[in-house]
PDB file of N, CA and C in Angstrom:
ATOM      1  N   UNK A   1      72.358  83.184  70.238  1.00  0.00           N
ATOM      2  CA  UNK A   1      72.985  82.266  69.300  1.00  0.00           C
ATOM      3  C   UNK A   1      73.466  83.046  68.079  1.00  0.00           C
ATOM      4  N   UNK A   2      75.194  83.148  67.638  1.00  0.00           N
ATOM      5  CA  UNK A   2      75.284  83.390  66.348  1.00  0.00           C
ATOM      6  C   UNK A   2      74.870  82.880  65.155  1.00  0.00           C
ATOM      7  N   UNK A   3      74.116  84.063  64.274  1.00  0.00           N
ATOM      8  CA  UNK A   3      73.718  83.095  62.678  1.00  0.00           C
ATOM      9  C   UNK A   3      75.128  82.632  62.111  1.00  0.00           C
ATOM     10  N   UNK A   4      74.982  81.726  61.528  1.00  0.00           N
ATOM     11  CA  UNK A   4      75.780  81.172  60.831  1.00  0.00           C
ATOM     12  C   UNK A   4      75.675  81.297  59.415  1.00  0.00           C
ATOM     13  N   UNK A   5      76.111  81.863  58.216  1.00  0.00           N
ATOM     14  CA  UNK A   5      75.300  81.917  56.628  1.00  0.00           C
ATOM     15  C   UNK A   5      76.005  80.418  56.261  1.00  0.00           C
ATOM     16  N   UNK A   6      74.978  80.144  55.380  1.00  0.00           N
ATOM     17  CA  UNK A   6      74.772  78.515  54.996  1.00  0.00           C
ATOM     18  C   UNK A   6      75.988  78.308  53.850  1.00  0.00           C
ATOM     19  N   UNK A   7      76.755  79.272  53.444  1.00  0.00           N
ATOM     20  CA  UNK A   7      77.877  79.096  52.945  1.00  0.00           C
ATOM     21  C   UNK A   7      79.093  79.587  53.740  1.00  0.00           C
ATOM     22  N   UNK A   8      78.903  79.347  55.156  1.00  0.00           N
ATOM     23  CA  UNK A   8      79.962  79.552  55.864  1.00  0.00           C
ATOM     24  C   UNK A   8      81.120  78.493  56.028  1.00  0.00           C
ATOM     25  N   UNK A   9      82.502  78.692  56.577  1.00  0.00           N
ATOM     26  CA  UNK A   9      82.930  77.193  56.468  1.00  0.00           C
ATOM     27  C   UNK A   9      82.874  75.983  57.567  1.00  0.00           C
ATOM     28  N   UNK A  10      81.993  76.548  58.584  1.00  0.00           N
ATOM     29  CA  UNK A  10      81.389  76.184  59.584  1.00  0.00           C
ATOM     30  C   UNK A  10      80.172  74.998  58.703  1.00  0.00           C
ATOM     31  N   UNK A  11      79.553  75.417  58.110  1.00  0.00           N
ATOM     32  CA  UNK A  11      78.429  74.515  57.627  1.00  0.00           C
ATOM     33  C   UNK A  11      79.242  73.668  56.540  1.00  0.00           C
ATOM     34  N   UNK A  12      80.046  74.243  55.924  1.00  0.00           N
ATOM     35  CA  UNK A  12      80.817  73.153  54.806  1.00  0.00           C
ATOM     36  C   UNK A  12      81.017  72.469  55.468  1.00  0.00           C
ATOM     37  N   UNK A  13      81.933  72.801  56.456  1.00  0.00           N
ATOM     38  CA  UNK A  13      82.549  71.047  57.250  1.00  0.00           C
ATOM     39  C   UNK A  13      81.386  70.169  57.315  1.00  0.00           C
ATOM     40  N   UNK A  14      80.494  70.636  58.371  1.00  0.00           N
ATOM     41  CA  UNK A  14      79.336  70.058  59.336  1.00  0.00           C
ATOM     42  C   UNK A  14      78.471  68.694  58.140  1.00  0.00           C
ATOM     43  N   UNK A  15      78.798  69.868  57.310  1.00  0.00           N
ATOM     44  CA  UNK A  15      77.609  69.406  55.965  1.00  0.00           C
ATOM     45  C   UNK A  15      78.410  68.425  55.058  1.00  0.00           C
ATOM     46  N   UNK A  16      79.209  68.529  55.137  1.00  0.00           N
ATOM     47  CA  UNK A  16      80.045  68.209  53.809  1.00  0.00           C
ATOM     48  C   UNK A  16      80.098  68.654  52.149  1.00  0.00           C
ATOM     49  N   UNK A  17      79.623  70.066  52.259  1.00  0.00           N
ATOM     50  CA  UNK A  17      79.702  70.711  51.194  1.00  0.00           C
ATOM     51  C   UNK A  17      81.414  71.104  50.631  1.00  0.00           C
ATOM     52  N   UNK A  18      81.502  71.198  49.293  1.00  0.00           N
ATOM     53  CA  UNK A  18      82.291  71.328  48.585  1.00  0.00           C
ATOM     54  C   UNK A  18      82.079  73.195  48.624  1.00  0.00           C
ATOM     55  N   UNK A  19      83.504  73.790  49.037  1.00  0.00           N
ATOM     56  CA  UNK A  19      83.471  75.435  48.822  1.00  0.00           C
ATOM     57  C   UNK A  19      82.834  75.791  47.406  1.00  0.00           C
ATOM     58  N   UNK A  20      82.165  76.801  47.044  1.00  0.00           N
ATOM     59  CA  UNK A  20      81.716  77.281  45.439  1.00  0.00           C
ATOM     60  C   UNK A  20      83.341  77.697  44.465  1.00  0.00           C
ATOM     61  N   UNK A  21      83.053  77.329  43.671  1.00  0.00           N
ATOM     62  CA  UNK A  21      84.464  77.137  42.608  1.00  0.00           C
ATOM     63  C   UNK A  21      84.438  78.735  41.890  1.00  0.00           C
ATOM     64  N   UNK A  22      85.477  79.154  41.938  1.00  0.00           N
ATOM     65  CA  UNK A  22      86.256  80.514  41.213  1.00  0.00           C
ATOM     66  C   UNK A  22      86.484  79.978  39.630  1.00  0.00           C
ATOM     67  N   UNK A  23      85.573  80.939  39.117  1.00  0.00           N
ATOM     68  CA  UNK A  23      85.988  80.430  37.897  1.00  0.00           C
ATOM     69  C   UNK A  23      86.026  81.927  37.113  1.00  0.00           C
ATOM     70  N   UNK A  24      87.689  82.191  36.676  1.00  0.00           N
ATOM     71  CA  UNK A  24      88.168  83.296  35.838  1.00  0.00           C
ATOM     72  C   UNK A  24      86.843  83.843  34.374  1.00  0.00           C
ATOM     73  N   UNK A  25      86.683  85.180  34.918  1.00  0.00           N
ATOM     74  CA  UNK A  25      85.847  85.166  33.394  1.00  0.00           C
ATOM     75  C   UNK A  25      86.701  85.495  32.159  1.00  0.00           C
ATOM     76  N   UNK A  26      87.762  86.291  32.496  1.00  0.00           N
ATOM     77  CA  UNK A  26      88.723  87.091  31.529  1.00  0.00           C
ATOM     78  C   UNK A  26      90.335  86.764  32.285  1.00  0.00           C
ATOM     79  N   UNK A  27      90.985  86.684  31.321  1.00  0.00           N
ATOM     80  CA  UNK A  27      92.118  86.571  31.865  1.00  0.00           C
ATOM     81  C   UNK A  27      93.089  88.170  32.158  1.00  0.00           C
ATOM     82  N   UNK A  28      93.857  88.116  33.080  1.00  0.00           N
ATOM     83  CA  UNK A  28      95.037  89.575  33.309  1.00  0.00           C
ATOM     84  C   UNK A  28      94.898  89.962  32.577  1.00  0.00           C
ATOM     85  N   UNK A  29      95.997  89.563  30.675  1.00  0.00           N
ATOM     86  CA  UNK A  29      96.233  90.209  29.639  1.00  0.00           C
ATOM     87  C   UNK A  29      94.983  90.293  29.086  1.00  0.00           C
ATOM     88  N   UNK A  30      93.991  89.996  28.785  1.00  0.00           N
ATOM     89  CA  UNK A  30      92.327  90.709  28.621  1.00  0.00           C
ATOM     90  C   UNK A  30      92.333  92.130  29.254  1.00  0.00           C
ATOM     91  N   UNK A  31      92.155  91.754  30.159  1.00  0.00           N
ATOM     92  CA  UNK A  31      91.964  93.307  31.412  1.00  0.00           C
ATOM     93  C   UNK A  31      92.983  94.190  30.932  1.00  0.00           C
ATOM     94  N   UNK A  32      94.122  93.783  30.506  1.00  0.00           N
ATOM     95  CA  UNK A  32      95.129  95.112  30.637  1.00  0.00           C
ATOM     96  C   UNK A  32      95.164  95.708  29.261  1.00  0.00           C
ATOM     97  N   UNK A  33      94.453  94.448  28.474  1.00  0.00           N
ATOM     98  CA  UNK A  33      94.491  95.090  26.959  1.00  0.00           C
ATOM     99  C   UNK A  33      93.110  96.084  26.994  1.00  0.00           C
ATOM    100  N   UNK A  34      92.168  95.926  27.285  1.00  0.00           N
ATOM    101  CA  UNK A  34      90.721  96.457  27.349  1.00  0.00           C
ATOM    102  C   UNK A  34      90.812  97.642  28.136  1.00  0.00           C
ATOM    103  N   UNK A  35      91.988  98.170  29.332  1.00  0.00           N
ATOM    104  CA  UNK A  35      91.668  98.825  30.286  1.00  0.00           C
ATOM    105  C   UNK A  35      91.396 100.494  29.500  1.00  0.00           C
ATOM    106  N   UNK A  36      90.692 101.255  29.734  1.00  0.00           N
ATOM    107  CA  UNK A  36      90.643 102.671  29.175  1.00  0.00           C
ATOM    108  C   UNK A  36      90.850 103.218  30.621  1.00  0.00           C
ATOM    109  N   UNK A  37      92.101 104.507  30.102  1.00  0.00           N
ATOM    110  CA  UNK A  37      92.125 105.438  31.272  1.00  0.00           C
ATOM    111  C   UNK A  37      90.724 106.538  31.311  1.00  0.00           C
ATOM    112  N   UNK A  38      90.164 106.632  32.280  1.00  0.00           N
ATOM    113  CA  UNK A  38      89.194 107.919  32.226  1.00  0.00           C
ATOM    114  C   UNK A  38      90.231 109.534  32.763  1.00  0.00           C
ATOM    115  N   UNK A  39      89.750 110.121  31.323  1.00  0.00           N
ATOM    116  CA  UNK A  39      90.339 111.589  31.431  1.00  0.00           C
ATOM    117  C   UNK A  39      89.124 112.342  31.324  1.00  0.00           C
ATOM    118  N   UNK A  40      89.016 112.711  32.655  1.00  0.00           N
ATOM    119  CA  UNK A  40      87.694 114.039  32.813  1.00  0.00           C
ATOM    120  C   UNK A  40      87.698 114.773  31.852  1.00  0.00           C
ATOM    121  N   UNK A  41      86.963 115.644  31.080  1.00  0.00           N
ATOM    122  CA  UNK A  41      86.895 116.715  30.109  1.00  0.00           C
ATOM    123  C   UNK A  41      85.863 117.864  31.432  1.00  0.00           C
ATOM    124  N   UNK A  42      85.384 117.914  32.341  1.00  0.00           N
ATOM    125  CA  UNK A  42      84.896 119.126  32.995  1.00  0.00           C
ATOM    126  C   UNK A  42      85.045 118.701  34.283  1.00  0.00           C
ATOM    127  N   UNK A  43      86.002 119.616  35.532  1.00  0.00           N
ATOM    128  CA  UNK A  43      85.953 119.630  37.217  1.00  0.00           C
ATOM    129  C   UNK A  43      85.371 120.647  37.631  1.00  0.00           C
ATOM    130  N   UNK A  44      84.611 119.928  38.262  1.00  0.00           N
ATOM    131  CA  UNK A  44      83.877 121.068  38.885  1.00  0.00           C
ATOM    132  C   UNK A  44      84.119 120.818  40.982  1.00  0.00           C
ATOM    133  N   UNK A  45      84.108 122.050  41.588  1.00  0.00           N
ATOM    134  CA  UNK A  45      84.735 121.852  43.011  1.00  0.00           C
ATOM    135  C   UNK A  45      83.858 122.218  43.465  1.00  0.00           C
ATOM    136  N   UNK A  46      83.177 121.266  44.405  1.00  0.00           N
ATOM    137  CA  UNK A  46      82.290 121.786  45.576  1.00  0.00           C
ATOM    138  C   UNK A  46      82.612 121.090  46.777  1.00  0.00           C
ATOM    139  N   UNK A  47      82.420 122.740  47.353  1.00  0.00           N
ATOM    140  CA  UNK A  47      82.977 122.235  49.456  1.00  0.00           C
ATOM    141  C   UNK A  47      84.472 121.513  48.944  1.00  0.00           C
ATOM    142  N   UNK A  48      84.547 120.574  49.569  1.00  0.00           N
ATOM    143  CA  UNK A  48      86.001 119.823  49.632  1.00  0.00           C
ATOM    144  C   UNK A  48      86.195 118.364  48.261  1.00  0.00           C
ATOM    145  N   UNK A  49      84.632 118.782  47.558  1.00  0.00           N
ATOM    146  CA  UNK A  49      84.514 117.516  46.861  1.00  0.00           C
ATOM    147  C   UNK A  49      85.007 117.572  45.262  1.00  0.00           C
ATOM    148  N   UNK A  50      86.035 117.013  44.673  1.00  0.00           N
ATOM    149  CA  UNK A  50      85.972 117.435  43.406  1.00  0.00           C
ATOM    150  C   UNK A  50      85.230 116.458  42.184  1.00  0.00           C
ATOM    151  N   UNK A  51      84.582 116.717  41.572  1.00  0.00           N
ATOM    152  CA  UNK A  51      84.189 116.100  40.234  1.00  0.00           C
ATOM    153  C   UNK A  51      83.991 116.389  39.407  1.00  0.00           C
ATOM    154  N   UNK A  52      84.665 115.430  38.425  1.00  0.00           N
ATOM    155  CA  UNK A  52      85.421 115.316  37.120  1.00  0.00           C
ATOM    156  C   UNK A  52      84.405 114.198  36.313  1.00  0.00           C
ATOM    157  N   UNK A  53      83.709 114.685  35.060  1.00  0.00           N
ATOM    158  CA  UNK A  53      82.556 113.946  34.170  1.00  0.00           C
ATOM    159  C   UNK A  53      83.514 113.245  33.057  1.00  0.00           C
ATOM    160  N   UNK A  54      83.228 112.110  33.223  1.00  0.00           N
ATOM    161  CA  UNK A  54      84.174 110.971  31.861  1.00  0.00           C
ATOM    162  C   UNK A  54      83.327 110.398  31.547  1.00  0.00           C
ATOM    163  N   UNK A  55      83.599 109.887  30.427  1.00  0.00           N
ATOM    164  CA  UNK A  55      82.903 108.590  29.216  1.00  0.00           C
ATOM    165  C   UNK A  55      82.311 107.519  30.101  1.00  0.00           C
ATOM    166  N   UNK A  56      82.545 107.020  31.594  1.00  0.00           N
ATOM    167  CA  UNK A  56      81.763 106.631  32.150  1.00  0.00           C
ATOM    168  C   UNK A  56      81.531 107.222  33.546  1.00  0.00           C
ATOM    169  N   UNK A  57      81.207 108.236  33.787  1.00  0.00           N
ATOM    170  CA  UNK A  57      80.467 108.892  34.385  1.00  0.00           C
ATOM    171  C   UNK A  57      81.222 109.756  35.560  1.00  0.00           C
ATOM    172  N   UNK A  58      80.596 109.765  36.631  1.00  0.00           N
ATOM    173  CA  UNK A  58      81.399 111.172  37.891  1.00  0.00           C
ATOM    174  C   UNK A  58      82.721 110.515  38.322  1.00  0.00           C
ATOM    175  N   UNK A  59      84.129 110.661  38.408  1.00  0.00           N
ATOM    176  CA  UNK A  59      84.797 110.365  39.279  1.00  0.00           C
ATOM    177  C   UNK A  59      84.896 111.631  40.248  1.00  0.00           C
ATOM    178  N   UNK A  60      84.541 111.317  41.675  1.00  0.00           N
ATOM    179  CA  UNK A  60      84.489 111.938  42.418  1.00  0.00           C
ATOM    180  C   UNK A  60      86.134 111.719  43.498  1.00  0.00           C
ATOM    181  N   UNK A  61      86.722 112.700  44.058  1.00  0.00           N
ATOM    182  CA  UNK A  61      87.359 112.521  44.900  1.00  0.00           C
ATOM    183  C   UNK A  61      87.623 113.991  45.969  1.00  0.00           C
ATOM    184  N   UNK A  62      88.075 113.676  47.080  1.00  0.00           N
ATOM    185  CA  UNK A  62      87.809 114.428  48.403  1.00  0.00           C
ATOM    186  C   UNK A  62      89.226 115.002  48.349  1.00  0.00           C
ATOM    187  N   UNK A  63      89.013 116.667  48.034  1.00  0.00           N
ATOM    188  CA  UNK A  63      90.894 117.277  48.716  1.00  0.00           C
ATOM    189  C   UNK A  63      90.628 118.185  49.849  1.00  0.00           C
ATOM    190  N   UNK A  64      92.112 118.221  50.426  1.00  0.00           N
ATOM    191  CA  UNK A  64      91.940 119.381  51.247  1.00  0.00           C
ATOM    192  C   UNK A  64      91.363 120.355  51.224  1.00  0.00           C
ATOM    193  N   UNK A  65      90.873 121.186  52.575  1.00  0.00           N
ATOM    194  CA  UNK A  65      89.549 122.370  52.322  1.00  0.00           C
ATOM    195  C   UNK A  65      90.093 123.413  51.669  1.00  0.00           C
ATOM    196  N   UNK A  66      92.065 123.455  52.487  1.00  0.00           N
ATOM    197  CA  UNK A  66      93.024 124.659  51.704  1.00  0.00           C
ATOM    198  C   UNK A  66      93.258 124.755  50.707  1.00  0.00           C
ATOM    199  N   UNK A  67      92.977 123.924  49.949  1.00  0.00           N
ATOM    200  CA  UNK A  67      93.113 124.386  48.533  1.00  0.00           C
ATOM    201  C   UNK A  67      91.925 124.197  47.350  1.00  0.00           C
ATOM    202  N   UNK A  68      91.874 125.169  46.548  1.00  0.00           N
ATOM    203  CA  UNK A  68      90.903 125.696  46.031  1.00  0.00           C
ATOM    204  C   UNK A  68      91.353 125.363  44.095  1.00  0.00           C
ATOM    205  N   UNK A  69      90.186 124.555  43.432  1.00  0.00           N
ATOM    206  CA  UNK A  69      90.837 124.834  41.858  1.00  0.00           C
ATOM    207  C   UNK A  69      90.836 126.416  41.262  1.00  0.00           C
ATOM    208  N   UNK A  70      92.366 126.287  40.546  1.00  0.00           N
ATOM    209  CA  UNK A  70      92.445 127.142  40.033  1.00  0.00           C
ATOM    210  C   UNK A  70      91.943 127.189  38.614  1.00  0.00           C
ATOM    211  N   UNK A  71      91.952 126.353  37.778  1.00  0.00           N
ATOM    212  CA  UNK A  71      92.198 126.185  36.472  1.00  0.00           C
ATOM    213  C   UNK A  71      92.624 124.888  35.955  1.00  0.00           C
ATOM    214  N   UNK A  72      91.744 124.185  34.686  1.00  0.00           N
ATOM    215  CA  UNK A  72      92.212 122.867  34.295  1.00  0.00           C
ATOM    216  C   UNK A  72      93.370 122.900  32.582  1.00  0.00           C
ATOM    217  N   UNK A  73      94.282 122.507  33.551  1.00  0.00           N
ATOM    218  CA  UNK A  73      95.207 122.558  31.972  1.00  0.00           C
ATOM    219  C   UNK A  73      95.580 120.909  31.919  1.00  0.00           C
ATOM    220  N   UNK A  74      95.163 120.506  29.985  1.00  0.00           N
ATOM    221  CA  UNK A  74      95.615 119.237  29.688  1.00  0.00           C
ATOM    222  C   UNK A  74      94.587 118.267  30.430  1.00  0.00           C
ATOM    223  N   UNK A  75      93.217 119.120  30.759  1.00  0.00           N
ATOM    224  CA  UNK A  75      92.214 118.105  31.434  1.00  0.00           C
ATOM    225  C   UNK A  75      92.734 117.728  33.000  1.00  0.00           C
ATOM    226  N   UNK A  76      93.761 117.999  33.357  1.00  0.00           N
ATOM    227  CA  UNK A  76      94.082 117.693  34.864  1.00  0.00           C
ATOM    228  C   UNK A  76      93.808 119.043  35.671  1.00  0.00           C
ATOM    229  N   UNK A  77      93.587 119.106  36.467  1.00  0.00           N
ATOM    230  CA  UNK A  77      92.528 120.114  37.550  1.00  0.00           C
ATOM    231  C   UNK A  77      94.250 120.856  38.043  1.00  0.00           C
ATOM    232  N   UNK A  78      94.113 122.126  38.250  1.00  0.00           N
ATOM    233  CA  UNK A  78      95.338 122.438  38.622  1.00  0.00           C
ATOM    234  C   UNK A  78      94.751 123.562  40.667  1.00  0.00           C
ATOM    235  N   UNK A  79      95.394 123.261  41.366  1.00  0.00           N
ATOM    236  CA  UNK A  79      95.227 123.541  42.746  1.00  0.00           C
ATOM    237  C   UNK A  79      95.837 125.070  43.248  1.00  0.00           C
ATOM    238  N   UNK A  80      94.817 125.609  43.723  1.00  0.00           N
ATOM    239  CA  UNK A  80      96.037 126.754  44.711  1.00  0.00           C
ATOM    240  C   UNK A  80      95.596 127.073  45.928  1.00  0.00           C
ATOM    241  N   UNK A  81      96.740 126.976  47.238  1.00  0.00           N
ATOM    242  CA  UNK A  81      96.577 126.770  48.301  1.00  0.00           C
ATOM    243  C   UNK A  81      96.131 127.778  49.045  1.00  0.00           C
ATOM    244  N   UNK A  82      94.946 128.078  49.766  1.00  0.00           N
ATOM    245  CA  UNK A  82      94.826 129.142  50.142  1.00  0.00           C
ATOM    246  C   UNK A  82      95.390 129.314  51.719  1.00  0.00           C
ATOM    247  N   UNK A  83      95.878 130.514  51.844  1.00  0.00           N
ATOM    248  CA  UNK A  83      96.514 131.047  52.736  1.00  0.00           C
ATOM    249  C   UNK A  83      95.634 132.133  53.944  1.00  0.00           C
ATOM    250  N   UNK A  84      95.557 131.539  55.002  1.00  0.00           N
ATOM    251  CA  UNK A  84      94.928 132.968  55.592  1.00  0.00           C
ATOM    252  C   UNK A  84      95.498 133.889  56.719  1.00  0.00           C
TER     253      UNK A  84
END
């Protein structure tokens, strides 16, 4: 027998429950006024993984194995491809 979760819309019907209501906490122009870009101040490269430490914490992201950091200018991580 499949479970069914008790807020499925299988049980709404059955039941006659009302779906749970969406209710906005902040509006778009909130969000877009509040948004802060995170600009790493230190990358550090390990294996294929790079991370970059910001005001709120690791952004991590995955590059190719061929290329290797060279050097961060302007806080952006700069790449060079290795060749073999």
């Amino acid at each position: 027998m499949k479970y069914h979760h008790p807020d499925s819309d299988f049980y709404r019907k059955v039941l006659g429950v009302e779906p749970p209501k969406a209710y906005p906490h902040v509006t778009e122009e909130e969000v877009l006024q509040n948004m802060v870009r995170l600009m790493p101040n230190n990358w550090v490269l390990k294996g294929n993984i790079l991370e970059g430490e910001t005001s709120q914490g690791k952004l991590v992201q995955r590059i190719p194995t061929d290329y290797i950091l060279e050097k961060v200018e302007n806080g952006l991580p700069v790449f060079k491809k290795v060749i073999l």
